[in-house]
C-alpha atoms as a PDB file:
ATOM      1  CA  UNK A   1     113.939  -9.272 -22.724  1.00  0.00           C
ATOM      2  CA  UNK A   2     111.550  -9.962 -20.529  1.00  0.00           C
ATOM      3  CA  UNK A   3     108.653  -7.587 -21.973  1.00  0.00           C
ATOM      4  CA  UNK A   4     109.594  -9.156 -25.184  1.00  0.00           C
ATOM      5  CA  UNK A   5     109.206 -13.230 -24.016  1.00  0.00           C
ATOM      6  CA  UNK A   6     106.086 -11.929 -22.215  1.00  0.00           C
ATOM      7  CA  UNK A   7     104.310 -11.379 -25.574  1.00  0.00           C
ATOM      8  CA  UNK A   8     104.943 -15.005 -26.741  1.00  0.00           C
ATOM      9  CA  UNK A   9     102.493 -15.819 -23.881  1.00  0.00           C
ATOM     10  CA  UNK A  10     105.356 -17.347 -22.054  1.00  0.00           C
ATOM     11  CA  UNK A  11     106.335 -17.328 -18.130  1.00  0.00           C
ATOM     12  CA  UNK A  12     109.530 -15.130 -17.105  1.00  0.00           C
ATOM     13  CA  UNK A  13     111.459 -15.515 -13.967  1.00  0.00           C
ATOM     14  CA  UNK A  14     114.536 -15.090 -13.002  1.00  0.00           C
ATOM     15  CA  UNK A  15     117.203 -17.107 -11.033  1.00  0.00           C
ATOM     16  CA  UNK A  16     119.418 -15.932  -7.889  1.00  0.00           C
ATOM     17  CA  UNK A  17     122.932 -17.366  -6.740  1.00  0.00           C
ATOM     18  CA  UNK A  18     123.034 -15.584  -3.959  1.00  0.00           C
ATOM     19  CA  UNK A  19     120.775 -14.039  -0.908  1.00  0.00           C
ATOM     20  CA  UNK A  20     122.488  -9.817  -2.235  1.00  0.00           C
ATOM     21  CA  UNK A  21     120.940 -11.286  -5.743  1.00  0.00           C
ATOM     22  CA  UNK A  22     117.923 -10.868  -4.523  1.00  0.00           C
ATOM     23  CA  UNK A  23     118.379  -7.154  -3.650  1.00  0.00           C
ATOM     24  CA  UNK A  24     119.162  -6.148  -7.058  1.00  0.00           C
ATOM     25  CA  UNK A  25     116.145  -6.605  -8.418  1.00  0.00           C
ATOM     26  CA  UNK A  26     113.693  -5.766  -5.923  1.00  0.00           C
ATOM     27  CA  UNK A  27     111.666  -3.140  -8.646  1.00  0.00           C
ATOM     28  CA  UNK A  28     111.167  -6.193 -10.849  1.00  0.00           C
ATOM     29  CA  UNK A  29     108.093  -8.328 -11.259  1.00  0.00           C
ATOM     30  CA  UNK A  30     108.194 -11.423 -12.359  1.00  0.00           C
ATOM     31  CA  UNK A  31     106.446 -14.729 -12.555  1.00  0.00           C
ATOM     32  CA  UNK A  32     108.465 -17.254 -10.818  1.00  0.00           C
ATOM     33  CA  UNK A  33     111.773 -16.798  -9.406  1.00  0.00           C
ATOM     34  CA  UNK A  34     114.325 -19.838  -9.424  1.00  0.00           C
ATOM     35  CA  UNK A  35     116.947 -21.622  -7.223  1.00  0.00           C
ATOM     36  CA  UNK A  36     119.348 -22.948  -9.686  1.00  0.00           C
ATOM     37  CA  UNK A  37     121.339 -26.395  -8.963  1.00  0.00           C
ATOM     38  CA  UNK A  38     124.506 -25.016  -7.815  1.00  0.00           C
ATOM     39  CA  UNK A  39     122.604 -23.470  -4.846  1.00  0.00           C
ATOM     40  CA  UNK A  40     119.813 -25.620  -4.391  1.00  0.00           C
ATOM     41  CA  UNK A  41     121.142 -26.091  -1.000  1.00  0.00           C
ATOM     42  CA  UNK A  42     121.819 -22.659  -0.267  1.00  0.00           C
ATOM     43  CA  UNK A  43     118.831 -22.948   2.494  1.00  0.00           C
ATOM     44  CA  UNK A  44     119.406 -18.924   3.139  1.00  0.00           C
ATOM     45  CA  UNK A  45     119.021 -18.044  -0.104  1.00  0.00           C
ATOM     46  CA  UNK A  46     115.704 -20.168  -0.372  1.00  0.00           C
ATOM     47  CA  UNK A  47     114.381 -18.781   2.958  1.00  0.00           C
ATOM     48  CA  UNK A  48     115.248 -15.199   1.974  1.00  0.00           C
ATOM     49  CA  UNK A  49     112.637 -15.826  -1.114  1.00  0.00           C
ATOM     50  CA  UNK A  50     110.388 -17.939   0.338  1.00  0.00           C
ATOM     51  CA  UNK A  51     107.515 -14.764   0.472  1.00  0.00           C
ATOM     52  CA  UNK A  52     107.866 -14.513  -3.293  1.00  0.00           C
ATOM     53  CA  UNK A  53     105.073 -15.897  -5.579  1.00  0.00           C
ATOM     54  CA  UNK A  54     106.043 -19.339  -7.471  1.00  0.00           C
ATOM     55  CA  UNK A  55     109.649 -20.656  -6.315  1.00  0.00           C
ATOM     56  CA  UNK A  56     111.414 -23.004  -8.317  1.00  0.00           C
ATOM     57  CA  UNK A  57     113.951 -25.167  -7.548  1.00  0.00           C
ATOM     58  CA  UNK A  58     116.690 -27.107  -9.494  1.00  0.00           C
ATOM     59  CA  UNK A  59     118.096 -30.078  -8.623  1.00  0.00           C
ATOM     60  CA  UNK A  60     120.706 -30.864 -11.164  1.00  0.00           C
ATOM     61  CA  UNK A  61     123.823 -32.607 -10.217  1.00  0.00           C
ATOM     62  CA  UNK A  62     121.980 -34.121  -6.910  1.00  0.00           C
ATOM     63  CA  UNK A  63     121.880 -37.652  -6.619  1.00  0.00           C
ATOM     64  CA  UNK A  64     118.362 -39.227  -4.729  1.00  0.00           C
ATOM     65  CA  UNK A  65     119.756 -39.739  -1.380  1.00  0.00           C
ATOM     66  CA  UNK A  66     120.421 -35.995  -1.617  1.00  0.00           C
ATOM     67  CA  UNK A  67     117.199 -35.218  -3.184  1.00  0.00           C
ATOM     68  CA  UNK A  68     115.300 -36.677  -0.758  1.00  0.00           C
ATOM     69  CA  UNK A  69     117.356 -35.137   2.275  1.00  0.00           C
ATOM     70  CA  UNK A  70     116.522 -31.208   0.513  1.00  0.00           C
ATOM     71  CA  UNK A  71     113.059 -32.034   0.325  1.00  0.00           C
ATOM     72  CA  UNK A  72     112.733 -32.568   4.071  1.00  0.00           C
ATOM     73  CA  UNK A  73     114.834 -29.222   4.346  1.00  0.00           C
ATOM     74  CA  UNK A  74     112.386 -27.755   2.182  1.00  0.00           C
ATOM     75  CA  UNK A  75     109.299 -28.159   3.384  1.00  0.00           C
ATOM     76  CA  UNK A  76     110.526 -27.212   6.463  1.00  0.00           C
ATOM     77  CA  UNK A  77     111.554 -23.664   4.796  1.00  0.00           C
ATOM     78  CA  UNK A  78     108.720 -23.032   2.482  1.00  0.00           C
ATOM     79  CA  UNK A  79     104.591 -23.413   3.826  1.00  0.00           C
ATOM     80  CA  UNK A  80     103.392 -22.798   0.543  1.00  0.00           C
ATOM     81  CA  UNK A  81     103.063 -24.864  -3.206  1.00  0.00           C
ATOM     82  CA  UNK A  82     107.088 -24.710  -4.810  1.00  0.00           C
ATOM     83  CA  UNK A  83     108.083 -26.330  -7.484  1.00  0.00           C
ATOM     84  CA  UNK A  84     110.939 -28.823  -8.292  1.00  0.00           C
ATOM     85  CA  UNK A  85     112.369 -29.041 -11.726  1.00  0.00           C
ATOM     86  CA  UNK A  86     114.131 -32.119 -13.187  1.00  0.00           C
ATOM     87  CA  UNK A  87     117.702 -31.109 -13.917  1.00  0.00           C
ATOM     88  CA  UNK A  88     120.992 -32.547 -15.839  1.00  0.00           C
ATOM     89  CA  UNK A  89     123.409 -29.900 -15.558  1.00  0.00           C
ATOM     90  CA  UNK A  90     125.215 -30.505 -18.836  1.00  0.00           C
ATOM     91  CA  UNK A  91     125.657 -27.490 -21.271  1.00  0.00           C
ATOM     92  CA  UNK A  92     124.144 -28.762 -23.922  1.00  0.00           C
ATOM     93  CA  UNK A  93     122.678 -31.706 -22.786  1.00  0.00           C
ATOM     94  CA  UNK A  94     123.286 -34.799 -25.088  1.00  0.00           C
ATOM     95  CA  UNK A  95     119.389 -36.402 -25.604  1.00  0.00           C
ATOM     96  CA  UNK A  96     121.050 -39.899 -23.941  1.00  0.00           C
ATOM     97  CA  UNK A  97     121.385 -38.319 -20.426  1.00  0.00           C
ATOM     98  CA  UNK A  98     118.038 -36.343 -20.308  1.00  0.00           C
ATOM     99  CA  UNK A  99     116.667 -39.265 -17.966  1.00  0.00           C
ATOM    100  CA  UNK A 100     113.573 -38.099 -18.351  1.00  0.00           C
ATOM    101  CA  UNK A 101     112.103 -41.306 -16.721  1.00  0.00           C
ATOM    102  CA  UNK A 102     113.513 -39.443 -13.561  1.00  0.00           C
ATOM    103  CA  UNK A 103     110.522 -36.766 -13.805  1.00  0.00           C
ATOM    104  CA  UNK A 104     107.991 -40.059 -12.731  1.00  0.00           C
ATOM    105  CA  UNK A 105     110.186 -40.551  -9.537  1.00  0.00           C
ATOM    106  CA  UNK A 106     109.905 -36.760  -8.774  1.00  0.00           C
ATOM    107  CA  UNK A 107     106.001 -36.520  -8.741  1.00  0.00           C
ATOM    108  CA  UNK A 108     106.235 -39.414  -5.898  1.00  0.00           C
ATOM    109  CA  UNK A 109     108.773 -37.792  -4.087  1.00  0.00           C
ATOM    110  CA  UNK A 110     107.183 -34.091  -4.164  1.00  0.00           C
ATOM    111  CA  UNK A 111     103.692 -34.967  -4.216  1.00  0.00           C
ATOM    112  CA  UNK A 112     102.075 -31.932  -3.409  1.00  0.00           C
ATOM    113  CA  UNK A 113     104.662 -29.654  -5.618  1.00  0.00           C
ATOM    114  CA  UNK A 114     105.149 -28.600  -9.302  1.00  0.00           C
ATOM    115  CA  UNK A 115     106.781 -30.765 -11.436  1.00  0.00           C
ATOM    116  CA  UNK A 116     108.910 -29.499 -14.355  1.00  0.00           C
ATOM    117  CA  UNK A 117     111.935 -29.746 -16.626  1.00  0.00           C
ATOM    118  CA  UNK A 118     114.601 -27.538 -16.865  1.00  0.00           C
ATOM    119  CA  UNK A 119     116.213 -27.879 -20.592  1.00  0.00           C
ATOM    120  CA  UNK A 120     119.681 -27.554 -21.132  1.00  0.00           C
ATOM    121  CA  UNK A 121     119.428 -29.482 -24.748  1.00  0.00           C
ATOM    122  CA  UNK A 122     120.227 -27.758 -27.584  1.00  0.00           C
ATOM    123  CA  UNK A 123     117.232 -27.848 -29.345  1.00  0.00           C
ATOM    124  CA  UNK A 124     113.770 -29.091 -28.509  1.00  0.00           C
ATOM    125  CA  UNK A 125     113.722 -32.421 -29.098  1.00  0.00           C
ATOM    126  CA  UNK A 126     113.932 -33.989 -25.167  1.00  0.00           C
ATOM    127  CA  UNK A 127     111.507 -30.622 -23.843  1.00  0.00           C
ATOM    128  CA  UNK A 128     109.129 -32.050 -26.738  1.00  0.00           C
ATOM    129  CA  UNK A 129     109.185 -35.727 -25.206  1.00  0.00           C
ATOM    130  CA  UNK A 130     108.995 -33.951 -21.851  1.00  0.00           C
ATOM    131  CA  UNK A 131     105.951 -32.577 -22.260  1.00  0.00           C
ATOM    132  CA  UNK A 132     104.223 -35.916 -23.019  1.00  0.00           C
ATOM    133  CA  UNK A 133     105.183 -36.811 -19.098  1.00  0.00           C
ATOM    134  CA  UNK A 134     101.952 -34.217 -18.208  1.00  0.00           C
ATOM    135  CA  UNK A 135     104.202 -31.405 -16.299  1.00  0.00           C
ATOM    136  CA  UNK A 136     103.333 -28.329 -14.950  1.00  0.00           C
ATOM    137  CA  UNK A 137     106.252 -26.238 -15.991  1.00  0.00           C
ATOM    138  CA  UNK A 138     109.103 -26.512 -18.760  1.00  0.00           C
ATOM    139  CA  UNK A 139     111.877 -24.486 -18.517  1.00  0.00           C
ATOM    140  CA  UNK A 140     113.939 -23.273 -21.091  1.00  0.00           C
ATOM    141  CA  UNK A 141     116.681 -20.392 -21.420  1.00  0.00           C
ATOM    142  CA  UNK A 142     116.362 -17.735 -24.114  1.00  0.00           C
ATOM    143  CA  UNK A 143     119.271 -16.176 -26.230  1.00  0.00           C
ATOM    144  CA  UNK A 144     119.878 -13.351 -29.125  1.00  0.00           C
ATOM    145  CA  UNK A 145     122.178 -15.377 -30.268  1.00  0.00           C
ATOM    146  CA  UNK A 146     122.876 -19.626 -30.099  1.00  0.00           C
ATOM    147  CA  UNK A 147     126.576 -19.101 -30.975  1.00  0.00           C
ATOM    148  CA  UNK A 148     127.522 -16.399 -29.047  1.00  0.00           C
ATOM    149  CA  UNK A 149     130.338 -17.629 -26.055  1.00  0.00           C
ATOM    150  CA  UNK A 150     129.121 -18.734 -22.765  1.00  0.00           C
ATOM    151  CA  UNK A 151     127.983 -21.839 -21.511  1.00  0.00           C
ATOM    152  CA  UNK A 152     124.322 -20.898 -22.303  1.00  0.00           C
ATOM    153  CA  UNK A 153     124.141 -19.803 -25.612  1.00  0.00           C
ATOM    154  CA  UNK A 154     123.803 -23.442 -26.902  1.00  0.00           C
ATOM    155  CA  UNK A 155     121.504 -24.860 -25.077  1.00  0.00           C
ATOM    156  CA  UNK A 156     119.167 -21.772 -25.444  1.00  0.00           C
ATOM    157  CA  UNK A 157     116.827 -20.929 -27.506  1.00  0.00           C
ATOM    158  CA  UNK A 158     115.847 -18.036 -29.688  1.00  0.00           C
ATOM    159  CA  UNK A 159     112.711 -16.537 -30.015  1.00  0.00           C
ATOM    160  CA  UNK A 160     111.685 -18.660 -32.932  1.00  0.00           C
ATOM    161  CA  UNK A 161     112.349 -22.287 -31.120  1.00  0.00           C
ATOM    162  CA  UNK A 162     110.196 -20.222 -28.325  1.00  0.00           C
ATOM    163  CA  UNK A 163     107.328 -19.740 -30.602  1.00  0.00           C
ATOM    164  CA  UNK A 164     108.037 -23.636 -31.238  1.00  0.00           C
ATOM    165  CA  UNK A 165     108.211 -24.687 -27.796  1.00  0.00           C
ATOM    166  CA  UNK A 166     105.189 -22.209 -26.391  1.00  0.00           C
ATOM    167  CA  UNK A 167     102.658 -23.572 -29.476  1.00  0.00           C
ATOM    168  CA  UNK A 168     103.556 -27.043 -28.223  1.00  0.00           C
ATOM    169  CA  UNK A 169     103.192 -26.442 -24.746  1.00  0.00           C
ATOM    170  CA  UNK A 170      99.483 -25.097 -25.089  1.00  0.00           C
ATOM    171  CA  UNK A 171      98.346 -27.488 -27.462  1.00  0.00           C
ATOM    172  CA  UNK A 172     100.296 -30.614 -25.508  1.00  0.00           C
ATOM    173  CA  UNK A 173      96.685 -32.063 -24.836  1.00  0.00           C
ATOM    174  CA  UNK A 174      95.281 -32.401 -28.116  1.00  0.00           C
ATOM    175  CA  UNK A 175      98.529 -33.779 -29.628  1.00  0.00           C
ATOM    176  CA  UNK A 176      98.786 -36.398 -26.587  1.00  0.00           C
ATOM    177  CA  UNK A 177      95.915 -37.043 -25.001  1.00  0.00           C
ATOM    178  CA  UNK A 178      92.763 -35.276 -26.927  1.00  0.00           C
ATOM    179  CA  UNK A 179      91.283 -38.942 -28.394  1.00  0.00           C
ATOM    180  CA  UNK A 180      91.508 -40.892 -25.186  1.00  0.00           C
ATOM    181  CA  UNK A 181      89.130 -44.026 -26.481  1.00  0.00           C
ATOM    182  CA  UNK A 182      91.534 -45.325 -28.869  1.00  0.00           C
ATOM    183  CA  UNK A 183      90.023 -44.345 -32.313  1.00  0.00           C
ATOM    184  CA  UNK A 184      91.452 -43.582 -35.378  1.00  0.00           C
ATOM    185  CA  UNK A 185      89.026 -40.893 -36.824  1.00  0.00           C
ATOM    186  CA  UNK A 186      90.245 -39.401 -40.456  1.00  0.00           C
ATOM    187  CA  UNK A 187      90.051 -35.941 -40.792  1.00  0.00           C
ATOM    188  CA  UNK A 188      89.007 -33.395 -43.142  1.00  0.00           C
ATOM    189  CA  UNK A 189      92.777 -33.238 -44.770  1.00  0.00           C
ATOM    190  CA  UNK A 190      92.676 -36.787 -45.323  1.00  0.00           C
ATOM    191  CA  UNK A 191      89.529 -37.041 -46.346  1.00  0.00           C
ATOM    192  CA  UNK A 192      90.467 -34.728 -49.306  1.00  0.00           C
ATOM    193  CA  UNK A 193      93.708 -36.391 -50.127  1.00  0.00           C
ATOM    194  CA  UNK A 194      91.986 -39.501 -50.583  1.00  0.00           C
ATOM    195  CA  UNK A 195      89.768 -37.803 -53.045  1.00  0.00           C
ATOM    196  CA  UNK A 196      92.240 -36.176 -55.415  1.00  0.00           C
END
């Protein structure tokens, strides 16, 4: 699965639950490995990773005074550059509760980190907003198979919303922020529609 998301262009990792997770897949190689929000406290786990390149962190279902308390834990844990995704552990996500304002209070709070979203939405509507908040990372689970059972399936995606997702992601710039001076200029396609 991995090999396969790889050739979309797209970042793989993989997340642990527990410290004997990690053990499992020590042959593996992967881009960033992940905390996930039901252990984003589990300060063992974290430190057992801590040596690995690109940790993520979730912080779904953790309320600010919480937030703020794990971010003194974890700089204490990890030296280097981690990352903090913004979280609402709902499977799927309704588009109300994304507070995606939420992502602005994170990049004050973790200054020096990544910022990013982890989608549980099922489809890519809020990660498409999300990316207009200028984040480093965007998160999103991949599936075979959207209706399959288990709490993931739905707010996945399969490898055509991933195409979707990936084109959006690398041309985020020109979409948002490419014609900073506040010009309309008409392009070539409107050009010729005005002609015929």
């Amino acid at each position: 699965l991995s090999k396969k998301i790889r050739k979309q262009g797209v970042k793989v990792g993989i997340s642990f639950f527990t410290s004997k997770d990690v053990n499992d897949f020590k042959g593996f190689n992967f881009d960033f490995y992940k905390i996930p929000s039901a252990v984003c406290d589990n300060f063992q786990l974290i430190d057992k990773i801590k040596n690995k390149k690109n940790i993520f962190i979730s912080l779904g279902t953790k309320n600010d005074q919480e937030i703020m308390k794990l971010r003194t834990q974890y700089n204490k844990i990890l030296k280097k550059k981690f990352g903090v995704f913004h979280c609402v552990s709902n499977y799927p996500l309704l588009p109300i509760n994304s507070n995606l304002f939420y992502l602005d209070k994170l990049k004050k709070i973790f200054k020096n980190s990544y910022i990013g979203y982890s989608s549980h939405d099922n489809n890519l509507l809020i990660p498409s907003l999300a990316l207009g908040k200028k984040l480093d990372f965007i998160e999103r689970h991949v599936t075979f198979d959207k209706n399959a059972k288990g709490l993931d399936h739905s707010s996945s995606s399969n490898f055509s919303e991933i195409e979707q997702l990936n084109f959006l992601c690398k041309n985020i710039e020109k979409i948002y922020f490419s014609n900073q001076n506040n010009r309309k200029i008409v392009n070539q396609g409107e050009l010729i529609n005005l002609q015929n």
